[in-house]
Protein backbone atom coordinates (compact mmCIF):
# COMPACT_ATOMS: atom_id res chain seq x y z
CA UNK A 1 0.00 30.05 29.26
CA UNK A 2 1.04 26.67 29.24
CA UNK A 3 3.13 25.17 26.30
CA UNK A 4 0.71 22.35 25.36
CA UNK A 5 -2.32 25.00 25.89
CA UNK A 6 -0.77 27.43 23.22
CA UNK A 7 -0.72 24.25 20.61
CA UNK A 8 -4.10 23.43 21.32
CA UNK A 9 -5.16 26.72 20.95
CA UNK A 10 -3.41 26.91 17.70
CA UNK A 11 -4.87 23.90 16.62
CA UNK A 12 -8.53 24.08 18.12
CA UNK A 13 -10.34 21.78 20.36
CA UNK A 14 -12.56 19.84 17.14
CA UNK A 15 -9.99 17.71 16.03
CA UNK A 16 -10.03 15.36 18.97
CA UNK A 17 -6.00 16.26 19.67
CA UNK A 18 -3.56 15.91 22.94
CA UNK A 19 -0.67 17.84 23.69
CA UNK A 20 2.16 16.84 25.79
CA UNK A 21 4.95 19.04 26.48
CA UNK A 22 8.63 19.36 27.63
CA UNK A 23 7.48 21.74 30.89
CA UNK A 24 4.98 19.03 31.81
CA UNK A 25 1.71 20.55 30.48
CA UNK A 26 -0.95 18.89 28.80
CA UNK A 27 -3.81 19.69 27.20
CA UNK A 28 -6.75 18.10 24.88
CA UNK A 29 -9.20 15.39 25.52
CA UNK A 30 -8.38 12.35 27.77
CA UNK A 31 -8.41 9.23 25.79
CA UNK A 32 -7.91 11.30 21.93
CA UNK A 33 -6.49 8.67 19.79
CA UNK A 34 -3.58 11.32 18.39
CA UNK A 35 -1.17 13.32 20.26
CA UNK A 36 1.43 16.03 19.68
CA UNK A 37 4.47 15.78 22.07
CA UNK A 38 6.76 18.87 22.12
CA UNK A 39 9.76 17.09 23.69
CA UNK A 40 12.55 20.07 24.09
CA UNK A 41 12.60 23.78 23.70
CA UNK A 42 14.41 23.63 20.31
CA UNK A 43 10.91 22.56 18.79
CA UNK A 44 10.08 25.78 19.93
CA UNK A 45 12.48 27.48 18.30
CA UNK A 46 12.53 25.89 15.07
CA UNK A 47 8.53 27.11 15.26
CA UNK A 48 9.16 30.46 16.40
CA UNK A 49 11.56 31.21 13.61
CA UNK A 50 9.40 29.02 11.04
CA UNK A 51 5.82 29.51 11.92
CA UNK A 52 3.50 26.47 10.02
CA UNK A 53 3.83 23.82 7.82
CA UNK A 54 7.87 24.16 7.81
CA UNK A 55 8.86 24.75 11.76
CA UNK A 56 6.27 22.04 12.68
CA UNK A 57 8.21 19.84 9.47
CA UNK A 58 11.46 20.65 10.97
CA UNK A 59 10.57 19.86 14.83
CA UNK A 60 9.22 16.22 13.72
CA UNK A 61 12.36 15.56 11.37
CA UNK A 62 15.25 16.33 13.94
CA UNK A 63 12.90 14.36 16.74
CA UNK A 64 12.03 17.30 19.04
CA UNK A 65 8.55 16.82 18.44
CA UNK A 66 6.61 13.40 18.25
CA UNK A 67 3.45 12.37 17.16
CA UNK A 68 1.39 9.45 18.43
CA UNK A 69 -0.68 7.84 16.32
CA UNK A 70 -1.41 7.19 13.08
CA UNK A 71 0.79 10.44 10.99
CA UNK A 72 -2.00 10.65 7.64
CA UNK A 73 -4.87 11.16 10.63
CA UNK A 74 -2.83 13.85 12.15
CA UNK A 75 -2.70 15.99 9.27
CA UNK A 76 -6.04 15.28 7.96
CA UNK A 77 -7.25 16.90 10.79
CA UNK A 78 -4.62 19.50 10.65
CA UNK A 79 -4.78 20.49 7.03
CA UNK A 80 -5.93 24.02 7.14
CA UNK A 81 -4.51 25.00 10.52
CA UNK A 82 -1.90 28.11 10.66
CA UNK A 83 -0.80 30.38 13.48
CA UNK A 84 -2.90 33.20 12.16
CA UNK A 85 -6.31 31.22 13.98
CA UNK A 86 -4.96 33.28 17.23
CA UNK A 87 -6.02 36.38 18.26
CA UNK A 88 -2.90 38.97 18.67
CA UNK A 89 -3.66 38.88 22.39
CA UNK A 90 -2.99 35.12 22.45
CA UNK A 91 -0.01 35.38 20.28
CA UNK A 92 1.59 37.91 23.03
CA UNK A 93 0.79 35.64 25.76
CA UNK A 94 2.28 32.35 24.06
CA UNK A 95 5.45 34.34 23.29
CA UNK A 96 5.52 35.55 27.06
CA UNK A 97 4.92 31.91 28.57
CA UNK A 98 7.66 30.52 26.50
CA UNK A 99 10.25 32.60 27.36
CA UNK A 100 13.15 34.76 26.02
CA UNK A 101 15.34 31.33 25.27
CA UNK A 102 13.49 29.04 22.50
CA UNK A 103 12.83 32.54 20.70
CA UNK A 104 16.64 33.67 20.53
CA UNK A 105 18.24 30.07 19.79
CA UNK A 106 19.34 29.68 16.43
CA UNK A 107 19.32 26.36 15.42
CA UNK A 108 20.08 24.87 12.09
CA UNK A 109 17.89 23.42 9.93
CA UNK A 110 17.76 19.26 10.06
CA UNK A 111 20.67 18.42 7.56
CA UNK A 112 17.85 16.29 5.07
CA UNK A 113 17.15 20.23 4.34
CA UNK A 114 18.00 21.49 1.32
CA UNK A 115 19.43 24.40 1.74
CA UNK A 116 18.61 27.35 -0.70
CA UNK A 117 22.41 28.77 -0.87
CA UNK A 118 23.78 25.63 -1.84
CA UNK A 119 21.60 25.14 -4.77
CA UNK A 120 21.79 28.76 -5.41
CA UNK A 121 25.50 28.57 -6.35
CA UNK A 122 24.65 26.00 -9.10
CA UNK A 123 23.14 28.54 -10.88
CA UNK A 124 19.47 30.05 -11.89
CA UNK A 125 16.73 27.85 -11.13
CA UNK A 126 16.45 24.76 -13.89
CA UNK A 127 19.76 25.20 -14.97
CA UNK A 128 21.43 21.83 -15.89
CA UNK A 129 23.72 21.60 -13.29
CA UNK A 130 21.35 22.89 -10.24
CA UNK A 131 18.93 20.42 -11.61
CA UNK A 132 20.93 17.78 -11.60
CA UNK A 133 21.21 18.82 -7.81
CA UNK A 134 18.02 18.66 -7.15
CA UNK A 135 17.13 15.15 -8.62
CA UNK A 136 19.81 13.87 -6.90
CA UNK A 137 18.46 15.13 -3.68
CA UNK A 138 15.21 13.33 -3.83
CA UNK A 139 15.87 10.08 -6.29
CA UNK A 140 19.92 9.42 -5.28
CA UNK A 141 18.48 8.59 -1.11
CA UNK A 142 19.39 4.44 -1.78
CA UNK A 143 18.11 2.17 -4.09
CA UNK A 144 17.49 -0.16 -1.53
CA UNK A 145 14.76 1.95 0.33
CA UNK A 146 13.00 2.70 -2.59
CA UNK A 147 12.57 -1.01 -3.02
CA UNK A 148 10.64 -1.20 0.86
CA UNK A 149 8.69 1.77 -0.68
CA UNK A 150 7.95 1.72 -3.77
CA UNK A 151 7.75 -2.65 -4.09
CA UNK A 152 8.48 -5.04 -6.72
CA UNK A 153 7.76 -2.54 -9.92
CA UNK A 154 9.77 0.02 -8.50
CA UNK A 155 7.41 2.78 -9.88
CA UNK A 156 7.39 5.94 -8.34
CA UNK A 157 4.70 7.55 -9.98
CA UNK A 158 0.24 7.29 -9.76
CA UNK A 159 -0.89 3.98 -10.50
CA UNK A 160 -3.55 3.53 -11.65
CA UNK A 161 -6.21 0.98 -10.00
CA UNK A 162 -8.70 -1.23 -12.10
CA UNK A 163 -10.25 -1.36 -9.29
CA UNK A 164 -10.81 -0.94 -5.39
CA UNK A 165 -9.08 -4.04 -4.28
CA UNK A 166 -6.12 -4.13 -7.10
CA UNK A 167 -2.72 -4.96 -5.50
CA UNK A 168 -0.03 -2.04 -5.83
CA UNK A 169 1.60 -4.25 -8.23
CA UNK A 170 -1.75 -4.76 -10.37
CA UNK A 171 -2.07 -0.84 -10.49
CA UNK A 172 1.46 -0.21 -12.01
CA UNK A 173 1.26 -2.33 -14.75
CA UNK A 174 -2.16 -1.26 -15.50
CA UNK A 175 -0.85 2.60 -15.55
CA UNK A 176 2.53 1.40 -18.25
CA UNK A 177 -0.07 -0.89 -20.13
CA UNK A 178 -2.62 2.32 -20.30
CA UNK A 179 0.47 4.37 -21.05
CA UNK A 180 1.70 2.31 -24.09
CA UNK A 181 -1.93 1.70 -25.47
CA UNK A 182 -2.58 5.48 -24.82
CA UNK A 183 0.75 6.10 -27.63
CA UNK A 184 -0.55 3.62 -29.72
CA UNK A 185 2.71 1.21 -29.43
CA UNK A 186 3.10 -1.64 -31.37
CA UNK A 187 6.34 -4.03 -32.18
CA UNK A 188 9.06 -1.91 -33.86
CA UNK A 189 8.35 1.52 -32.96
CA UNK A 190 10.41 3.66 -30.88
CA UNK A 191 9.94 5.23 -27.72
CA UNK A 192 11.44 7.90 -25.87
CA UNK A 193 11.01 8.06 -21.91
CA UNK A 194 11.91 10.95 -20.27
CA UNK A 195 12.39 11.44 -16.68
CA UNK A 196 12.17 7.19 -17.04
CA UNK A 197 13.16 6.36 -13.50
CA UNK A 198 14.03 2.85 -12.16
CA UNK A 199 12.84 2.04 -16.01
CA UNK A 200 9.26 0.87 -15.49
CA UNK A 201 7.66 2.30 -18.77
CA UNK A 202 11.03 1.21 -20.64
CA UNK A 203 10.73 -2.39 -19.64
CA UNK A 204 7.22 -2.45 -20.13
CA UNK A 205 7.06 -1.05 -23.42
CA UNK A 206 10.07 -3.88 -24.71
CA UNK A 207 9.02 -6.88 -23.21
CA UNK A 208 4.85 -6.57 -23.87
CA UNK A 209 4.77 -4.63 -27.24
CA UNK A 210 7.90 -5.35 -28.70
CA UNK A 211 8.93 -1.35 -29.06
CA UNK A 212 12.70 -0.33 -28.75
CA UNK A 213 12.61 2.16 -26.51
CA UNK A 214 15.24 4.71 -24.37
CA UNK A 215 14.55 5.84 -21.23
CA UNK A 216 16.72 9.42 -19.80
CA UNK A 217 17.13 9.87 -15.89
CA UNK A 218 19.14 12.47 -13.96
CA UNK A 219 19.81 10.07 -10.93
CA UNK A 220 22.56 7.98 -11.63
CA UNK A 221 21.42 5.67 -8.85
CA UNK A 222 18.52 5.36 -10.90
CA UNK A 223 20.32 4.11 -14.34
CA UNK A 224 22.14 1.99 -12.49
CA UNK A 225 19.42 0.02 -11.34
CA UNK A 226 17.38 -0.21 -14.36
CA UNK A 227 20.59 -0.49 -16.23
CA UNK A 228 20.81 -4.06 -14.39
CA UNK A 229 17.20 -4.66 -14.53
CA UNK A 230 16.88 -4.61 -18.36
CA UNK A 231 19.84 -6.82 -18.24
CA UNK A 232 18.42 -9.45 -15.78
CA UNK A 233 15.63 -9.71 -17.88
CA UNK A 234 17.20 -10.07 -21.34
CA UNK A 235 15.94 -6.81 -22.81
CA UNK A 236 19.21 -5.62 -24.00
CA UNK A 237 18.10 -5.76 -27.77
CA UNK A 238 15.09 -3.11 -26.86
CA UNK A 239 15.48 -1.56 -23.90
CA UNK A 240 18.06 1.36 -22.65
CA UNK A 241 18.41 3.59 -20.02
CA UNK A 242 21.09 6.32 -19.55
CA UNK A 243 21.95 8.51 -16.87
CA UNK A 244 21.71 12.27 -18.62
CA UNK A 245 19.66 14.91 -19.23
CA UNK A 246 16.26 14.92 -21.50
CA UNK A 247 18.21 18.03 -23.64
CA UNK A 248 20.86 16.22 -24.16
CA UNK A 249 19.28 13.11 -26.35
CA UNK A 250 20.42 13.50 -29.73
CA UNK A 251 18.35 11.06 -31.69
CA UNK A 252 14.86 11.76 -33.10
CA UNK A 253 12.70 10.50 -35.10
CA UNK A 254 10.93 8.68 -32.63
CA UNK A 255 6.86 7.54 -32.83
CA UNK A 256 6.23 8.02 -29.09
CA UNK A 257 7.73 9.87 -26.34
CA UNK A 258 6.23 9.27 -22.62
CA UNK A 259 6.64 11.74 -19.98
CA UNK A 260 5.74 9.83 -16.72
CA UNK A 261 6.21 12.84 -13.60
CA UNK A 262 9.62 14.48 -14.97
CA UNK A 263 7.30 18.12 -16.03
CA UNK A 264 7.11 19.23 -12.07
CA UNK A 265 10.53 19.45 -11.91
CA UNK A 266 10.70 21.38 -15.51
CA UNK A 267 9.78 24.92 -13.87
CA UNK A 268 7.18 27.30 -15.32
CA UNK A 269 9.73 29.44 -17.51
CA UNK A 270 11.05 25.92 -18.89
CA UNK A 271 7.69 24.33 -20.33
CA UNK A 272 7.43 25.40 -23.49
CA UNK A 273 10.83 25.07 -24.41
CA UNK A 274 10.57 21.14 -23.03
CA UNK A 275 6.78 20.70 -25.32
CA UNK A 276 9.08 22.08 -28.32
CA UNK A 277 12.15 19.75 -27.94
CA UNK A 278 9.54 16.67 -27.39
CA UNK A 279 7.78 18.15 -30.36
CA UNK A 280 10.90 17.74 -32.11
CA UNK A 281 11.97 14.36 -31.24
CA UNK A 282 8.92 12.83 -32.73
CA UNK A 283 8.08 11.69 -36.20
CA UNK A 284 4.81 12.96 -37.71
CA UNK A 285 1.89 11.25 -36.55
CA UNK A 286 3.68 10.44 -33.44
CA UNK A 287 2.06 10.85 -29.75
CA UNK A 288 3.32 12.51 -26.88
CA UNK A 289 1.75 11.09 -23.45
CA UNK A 290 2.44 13.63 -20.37
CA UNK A 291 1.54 13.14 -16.68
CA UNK A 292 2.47 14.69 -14.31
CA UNK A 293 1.09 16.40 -10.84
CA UNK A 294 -1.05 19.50 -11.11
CA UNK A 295 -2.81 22.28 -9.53
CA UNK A 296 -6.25 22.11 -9.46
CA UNK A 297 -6.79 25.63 -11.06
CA UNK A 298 -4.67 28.63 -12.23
CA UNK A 299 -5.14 30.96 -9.47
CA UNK A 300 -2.56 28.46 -7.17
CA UNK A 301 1.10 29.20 -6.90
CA UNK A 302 3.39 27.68 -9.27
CA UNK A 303 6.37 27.26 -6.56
CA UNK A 304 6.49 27.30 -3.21
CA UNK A 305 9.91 28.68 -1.78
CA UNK A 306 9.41 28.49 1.58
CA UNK A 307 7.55 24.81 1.59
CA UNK A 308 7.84 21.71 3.31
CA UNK A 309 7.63 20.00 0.07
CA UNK A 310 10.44 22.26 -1.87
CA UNK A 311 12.87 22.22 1.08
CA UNK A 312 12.82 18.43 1.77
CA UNK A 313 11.23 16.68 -0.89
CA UNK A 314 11.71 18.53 -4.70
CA UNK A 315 13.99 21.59 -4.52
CA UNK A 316 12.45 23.65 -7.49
CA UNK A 317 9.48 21.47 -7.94
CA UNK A 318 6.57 23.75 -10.02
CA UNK A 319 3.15 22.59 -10.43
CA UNK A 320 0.97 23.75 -13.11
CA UNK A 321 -2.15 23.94 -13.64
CA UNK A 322 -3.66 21.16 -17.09
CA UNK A 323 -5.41 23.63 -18.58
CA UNK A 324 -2.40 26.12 -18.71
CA UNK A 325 -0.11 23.00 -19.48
CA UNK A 326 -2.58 22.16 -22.69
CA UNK A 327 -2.40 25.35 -23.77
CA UNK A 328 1.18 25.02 -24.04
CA UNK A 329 0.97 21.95 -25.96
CA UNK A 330 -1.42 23.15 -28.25
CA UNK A 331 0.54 26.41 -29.02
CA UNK A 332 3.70 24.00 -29.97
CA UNK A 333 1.69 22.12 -32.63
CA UNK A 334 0.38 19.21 -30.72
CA UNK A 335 -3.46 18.73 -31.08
CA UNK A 336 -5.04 16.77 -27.96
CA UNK A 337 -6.69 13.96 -28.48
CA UNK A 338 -7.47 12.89 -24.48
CA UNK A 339 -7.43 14.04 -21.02
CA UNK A 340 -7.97 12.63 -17.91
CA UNK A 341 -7.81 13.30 -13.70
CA UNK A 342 -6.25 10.10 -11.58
CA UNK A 343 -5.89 12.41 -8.49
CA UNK A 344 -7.78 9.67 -6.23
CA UNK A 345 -5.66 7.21 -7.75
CA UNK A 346 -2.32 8.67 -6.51
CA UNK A 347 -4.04 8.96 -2.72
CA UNK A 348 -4.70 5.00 -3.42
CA UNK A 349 -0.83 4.67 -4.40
CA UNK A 350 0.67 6.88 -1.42
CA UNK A 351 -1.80 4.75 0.53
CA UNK A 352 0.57 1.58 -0.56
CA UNK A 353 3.40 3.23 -0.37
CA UNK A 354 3.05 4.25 3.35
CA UNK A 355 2.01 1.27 4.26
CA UNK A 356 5.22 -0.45 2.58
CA UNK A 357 7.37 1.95 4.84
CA UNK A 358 5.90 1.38 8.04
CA UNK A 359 6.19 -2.68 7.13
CA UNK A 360 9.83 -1.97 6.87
CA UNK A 361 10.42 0.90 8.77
CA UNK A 362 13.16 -0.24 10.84
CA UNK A 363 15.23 -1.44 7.69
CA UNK A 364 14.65 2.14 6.26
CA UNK A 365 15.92 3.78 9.55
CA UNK A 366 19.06 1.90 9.38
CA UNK A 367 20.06 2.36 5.54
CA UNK A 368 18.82 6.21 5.56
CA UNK A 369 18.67 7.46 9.16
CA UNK A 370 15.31 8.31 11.01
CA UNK A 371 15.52 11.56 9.51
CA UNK A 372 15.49 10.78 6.28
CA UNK A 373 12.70 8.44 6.83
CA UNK A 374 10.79 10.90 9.23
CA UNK A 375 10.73 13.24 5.90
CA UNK A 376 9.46 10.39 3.78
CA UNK A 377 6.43 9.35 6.54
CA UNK A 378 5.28 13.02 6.35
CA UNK A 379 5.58 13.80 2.94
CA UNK A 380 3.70 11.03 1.70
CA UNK A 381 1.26 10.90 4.39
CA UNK A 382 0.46 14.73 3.58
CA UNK A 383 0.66 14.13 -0.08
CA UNK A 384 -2.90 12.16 0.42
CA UNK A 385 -4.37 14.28 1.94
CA UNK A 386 -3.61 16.66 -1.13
CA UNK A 387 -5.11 14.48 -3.86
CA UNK A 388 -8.05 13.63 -1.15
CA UNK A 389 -9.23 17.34 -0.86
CA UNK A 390 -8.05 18.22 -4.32
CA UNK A 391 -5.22 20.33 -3.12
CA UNK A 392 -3.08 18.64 -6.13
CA UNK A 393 -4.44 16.73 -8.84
CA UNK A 394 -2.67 14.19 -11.16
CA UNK A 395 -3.11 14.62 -15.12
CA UNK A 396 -2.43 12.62 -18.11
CA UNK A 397 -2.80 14.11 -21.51
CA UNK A 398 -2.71 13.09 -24.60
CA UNK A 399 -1.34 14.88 -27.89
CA UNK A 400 -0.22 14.15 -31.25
CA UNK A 401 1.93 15.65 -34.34
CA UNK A 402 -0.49 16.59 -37.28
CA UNK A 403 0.93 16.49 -40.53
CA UNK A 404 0.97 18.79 -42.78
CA UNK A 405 -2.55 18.59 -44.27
CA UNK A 406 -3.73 18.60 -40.62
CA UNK A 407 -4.44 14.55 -40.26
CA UNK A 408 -3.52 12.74 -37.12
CA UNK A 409 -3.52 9.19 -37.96
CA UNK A 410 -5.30 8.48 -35.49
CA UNK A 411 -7.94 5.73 -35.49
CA UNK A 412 -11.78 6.72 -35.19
CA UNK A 413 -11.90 4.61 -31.79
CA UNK A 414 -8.96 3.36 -30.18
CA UNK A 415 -8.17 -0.48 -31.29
CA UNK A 416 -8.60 -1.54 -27.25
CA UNK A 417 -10.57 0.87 -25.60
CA UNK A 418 -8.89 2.68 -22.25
CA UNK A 419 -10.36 2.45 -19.13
C-alpha cells in the first residue's frame, strides 16, 4: 500500500484532500484545494510512535510534513479523524508497506516540545516553581512577535466584538470596558489583575475610570513590557504591574479583582484554594470578574497529558467546566450575579490573530524560528475550530462578597447596561 494511499485512507475520501509523499505516491482528487505532503520517512516515524493529533503536530513542526493550503481548512475537515477509522487489516498492511525503518527510528521530539521530565523535576504539577516554567514556556517566546500577533492592544485573551465588522482593536477595548463596567469601577477604587499580561485591563482600568489598579504576571517578559507601557503613557500614579506570582500579593482590601485567562493554568486541585485567596483580597461588597476557557460540559477531561495543546502550547493547562467552576465560587462565599458564553467571539479573535501572523510571517520566522511559528499557525488555527464546534467554550462570570446580613450592594439594574 502506497504511503499517500494509507493517509487517505486514514483520512477518508469526503474531505476533498491530496496526498503527496516522499516514495512518490499520490493519492486524492486532482485539483483538491488542500494537500498533505509527507516529505521524509521521519514523519513516519514521529506518527508511528505518536499516532493522531501529536505525531501529525510533531511531523508539521520539525518540517517533515507540509500542508498546502489554507492550515484552519485543513483541520476543519480533519477534526474528528484518528487512526482507529482503519480496519485492523488495513493497519497491518500500512505497517508492512512502510517498512521496518520509519517504525524503529527514534527520533526526538521538535525542541519547541515541552518535555514532561524537565518540568517534572520542578516539582508536582502547579507548584510555584514548575509553574513559573510553564508560563514562561508559552508567554516568555519574544515580545516582539506577540506584537505581529496579537496588534496594537497587545491582548491575548477573547475579545469581544460589538459587532460583525468591529476591528480587532475595537473588540479589545470593548472586552476591558465590559470588564471594568462588569466590577462596577469607578475613580478611586482598587483593582487587582491577576494573570494581567502585557497590562491591558491595568491600563484600561487607570486611564478610563480613574481606578488604581495592580496587575501580577509570571512572565517577566511580560512586566517588562507593560512595565514600559504604563510609563509611556503617564500612568505611573495608577497603574502597576509586577512580575510574581498571584499568591504572593500581600495587599488586600481591594473592591475588584479581574481574572482575565490566568484560571486554565490554575489546575483542578488548585481552584478552590485560588476562589478563596481572591475571596480574601477583596473588601465586602467587592466583585470578582473571572474568564477564562472552558469545557463545554463535565463529562470532558480536565487535562490532557498526551496533547498537542499541553506539550507545545500550555504545559499543565486544565479546563473546567462553568458550571463546576460556579460551584466553586459559590461554595467560597461569592454569590453570582451574571454569566455569559463568548465562545464565537474567541473564533472571531483567533480569526485576527492568524491573519496578523500570516501578514508578518516572515518577521516571525526570523525572531522565533519556523518552528516556533509552525506551533503558533496550528495552534491557533485549531483553536477555532474548537470554539466553532463547541469543543471549548469561553466564560465570564460574575460574583460578589455579601456582607454579613447577606446584601450585595449591588444596584437593581446596572448604571450602563452590558451588552
Amino acid at each position: 500500500m502506497a504511503l499517500a494511499t494509507i493517509f487517505e485512507k486514514i483520512v477518508g475520501t469526503d474531505a476533498n484532500l491530496a496526498f503527496m509523499a516522499y516514495d512518490g505516491s499520490k493519492a486524492g482528487p486532482d485539483g483538491a484545494d488542500l494537500a498533505i505532503e509527507v516529505k521524509t520517512p521521519i514523519a513516519v516515524a514521529y506518527l508511528a510512535h505518536a499516532p493522531g493529533e501529536l505525531g501529525l503536530a510533531r511531523a508539521y513542526i520539525s518540517g517533515h510534513l507540509d500542508v498546502h493550503g489554507d492550515l484552519y481548512a485543513l483541520l476543519d475537515r480533519m477534526w474528528n479523524i484518528t487512526t482507529n477509522d482503519l480496519t485492523t487489516s488495513e493497519k497491518l498492511a500500512a505497517v508492512r508497506s512502510l517498512g521496518v525503518k520509519p517504525l524503529l527510528m527514534r527520533v526526538p521530539p521538535p525542541p519547541q516540545e515541552m518535555r514532561q521530565s524537565a518540568l517534572a523535576r520542578l516539582g508536582s504539577r502547579h507548584a510555584k516553581q514548575r509553574d513559573a516554567e510553564a508560563i514562561h514556556h508559552h508567554y516568555d517566546v519574544s515580545n516582539r512577535f506577540y506584537e505581529w500577533v496579537l496588534g496594537p492592544s497587545m491582548a491575548y485573551t477573547c475579545a469581544c466584538f460589538p459587532s460583525e465588522d468591529s476591528t480587532l482593536e475595537e473588540a479589545q477595548y470593548a472586552k476591558f470596558d465590559l470588564v471594568a463596567r462588569k466590577l462596577g469601577l469607578e475613580p478611586g477604587m482598587r483593582l487587582l489583575d491577576v494573570g494581567c499580561g502585557w497590562g491591558g485591563m491595568v491600563m484600561h482600568a487607570a486611564k478610563h475610570y480613574g481606578v488604581k489598579a495592580l496587575g501580577v504576571t509570571l512572565s517577566r517578559q511580560q512586566a517588562e513590557w507593560a512595565q514600559k507601557a504604563i510609563a509611556d503613557a503617564g500612568l505611573q500614579d495608577l497603574a502597576e504591574v509586577r512580575f510574581m506570582d498571584y499568591r504572593d500579593v500581600k495587599e488586600s482590601g481591594f473592591d475588584a479583582v479581574s481574572s482575565i485567562g490566568l484560571t486554565e493554568h490554575i489546575g483542578k486541585g488548585n481552584v478552590p484554594s485560588y476562589f478563596e485567596f481572591l475571596y480574601g483580597k477583596l473588601k465586602t461588597g467587592g466583585r470578582i470578574l473571572n474568564h477564562c476557557i472552558t469545557r463545554p460540559t463535565g463529562k470532558e477531561k480536565t487535562f490532557n497529558k498526551g496533547g498537542f495543546i499541553n506539550r507545545y502550547v500550555f504545559p499543565d493547562g486544565e479546563l473546567e467546566s462553568v458550571g463546576w467552576l460556579i460551584r466553586q465560587m459559590e461554595d467560597l462565599g461569592f454569590e453570582i450575579r451574571h454569566e455569559e458564553n463568548l465562545r464565537e467571539h474567541y473564533a472571531k479573535t483567533l480569526r485576527h490573530w492568524c491573519d496578523n501572523l500570516d501578514a508578518n510571517w516572515d518577521d516571525a520566522v526570523q525572531e522565533v524560528g519556523m518552528g516556533t511559528a509552525r506551533v503558533w499557525a496550528l495552534y491557533m488555527a485549531g483553536c477555532i475550530v474548537g470554539f466553532e464546534r463547541n469543543k471549548v467554550q469561553l466564560h465570564q462570570v460574575l460574583g460578589v462578597k455579601l456582607d454579613q446580613q447577606g446584601r450585595s450592594g449591588v444596584p437593581l439594574r446596572p448604571a450602563v447596561d452590558w451588552p
